[in-house]
N, C-alpha and C. Protein backbone atom coordinates (compact mmCIF):
# COMPACT_ATOMS: atom_id res chain seq x y z
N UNK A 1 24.70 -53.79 -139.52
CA UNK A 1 24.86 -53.25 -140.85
C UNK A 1 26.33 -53.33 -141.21
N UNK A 2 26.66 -53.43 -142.42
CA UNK A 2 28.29 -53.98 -143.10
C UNK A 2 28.40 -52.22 -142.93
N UNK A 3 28.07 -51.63 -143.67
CA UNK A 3 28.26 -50.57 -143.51
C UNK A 3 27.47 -48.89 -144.19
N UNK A 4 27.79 -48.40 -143.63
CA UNK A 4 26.79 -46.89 -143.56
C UNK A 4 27.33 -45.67 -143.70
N UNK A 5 27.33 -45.04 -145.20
CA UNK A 5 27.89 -43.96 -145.40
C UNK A 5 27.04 -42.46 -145.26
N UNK A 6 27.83 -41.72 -144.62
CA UNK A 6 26.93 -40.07 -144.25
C UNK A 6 27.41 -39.24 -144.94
N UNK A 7 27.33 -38.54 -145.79
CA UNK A 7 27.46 -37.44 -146.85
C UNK A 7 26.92 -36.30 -146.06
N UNK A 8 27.53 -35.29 -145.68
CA UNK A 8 27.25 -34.42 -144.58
C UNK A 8 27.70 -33.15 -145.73
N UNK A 9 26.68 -32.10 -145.63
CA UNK A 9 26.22 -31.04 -145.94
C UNK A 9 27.86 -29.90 -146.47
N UNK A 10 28.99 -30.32 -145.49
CA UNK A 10 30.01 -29.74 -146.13
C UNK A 10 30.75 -30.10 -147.28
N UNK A 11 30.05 -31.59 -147.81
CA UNK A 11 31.08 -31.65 -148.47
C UNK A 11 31.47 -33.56 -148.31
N UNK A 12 32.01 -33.53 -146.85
CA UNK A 12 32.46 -34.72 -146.61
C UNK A 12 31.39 -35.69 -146.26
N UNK A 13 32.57 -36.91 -146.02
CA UNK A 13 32.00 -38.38 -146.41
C UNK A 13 32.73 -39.27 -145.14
N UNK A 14 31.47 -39.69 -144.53
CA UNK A 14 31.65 -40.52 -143.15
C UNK A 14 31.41 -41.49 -143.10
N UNK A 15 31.91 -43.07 -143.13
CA UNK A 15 31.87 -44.08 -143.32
C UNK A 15 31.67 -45.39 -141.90
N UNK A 16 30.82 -45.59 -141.16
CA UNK A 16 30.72 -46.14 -139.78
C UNK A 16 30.76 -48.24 -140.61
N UNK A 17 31.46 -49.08 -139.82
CA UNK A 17 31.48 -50.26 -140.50
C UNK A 17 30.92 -51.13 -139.31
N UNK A 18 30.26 -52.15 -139.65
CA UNK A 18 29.94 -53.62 -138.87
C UNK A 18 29.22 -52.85 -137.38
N UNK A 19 28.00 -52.10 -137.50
CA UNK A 19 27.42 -51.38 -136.52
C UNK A 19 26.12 -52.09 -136.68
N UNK A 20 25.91 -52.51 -135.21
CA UNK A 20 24.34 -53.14 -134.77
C UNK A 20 23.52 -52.10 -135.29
N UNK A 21 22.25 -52.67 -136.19
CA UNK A 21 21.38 -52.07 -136.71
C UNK A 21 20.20 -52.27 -135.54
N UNK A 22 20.12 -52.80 -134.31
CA UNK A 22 18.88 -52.04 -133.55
C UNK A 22 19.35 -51.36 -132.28
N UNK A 23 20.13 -50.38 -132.99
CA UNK A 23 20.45 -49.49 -132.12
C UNK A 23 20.04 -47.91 -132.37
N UNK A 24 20.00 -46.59 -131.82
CA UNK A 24 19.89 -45.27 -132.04
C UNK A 24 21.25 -44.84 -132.19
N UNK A 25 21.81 -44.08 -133.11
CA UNK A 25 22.94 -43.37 -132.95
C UNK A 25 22.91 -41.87 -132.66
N UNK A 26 23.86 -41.47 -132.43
CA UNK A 26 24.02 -39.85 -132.68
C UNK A 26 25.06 -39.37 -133.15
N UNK A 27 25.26 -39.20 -134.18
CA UNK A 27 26.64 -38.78 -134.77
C UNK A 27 26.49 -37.28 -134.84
N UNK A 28 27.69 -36.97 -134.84
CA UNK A 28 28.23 -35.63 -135.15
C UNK A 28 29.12 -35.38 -136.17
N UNK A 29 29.51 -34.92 -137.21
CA UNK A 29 30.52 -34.30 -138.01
C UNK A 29 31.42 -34.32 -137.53
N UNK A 30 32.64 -35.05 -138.27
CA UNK A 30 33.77 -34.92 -138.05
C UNK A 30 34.19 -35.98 -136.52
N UNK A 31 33.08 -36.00 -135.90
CA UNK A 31 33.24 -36.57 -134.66
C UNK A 31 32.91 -38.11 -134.34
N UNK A 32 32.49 -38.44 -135.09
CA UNK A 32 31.58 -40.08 -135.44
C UNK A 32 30.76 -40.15 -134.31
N UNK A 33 30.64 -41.28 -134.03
CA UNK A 33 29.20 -41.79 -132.84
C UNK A 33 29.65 -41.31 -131.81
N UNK A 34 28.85 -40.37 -131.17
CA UNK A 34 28.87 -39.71 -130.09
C UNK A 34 28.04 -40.65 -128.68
N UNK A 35 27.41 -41.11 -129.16
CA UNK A 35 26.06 -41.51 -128.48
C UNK A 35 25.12 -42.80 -128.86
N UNK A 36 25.07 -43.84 -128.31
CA UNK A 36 24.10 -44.69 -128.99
C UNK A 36 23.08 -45.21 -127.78
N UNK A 37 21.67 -45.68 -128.47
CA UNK A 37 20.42 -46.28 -127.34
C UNK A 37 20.41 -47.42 -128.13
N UNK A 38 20.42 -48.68 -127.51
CA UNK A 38 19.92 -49.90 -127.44
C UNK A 38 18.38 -49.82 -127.40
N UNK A 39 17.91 -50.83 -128.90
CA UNK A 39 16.30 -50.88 -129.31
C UNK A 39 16.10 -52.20 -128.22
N UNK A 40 15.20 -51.77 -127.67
CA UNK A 40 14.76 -53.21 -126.95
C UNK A 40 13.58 -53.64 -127.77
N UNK A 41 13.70 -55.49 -127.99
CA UNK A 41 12.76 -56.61 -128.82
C UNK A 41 11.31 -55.83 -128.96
N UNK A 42 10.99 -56.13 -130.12
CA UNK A 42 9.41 -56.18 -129.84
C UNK A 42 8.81 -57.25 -129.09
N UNK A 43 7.64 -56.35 -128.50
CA UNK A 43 6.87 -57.34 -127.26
C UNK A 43 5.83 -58.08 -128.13
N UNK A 44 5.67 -59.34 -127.80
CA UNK A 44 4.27 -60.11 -128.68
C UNK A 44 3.13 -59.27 -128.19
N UNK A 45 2.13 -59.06 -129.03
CA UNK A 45 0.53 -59.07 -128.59
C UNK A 45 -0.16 -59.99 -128.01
């Protein structure tokens, strides 16, 4: 993703840039990505 803005409940505005979109994040306020999981491929049927 180019980029991904978070508008968080106080007020402010968090801006993350050029972040793999098959991934899980965990952000925190004020703190940015705390945490991320790698999506593994879909499997064929």
């Amino acid at each position: 993703m180019d980029k991904v803005e978070i508008r968080w409940p106080n007020g402010g505005v968090e801006t993350l840039r050029n972040i793999p979109a098959d991934t899980i994040y965990m952000i925190v306020e004020g703190q940015g990505v705390k945490s991320t999981v790698k999506l593994l491929p879909p499997t064929p049927h």
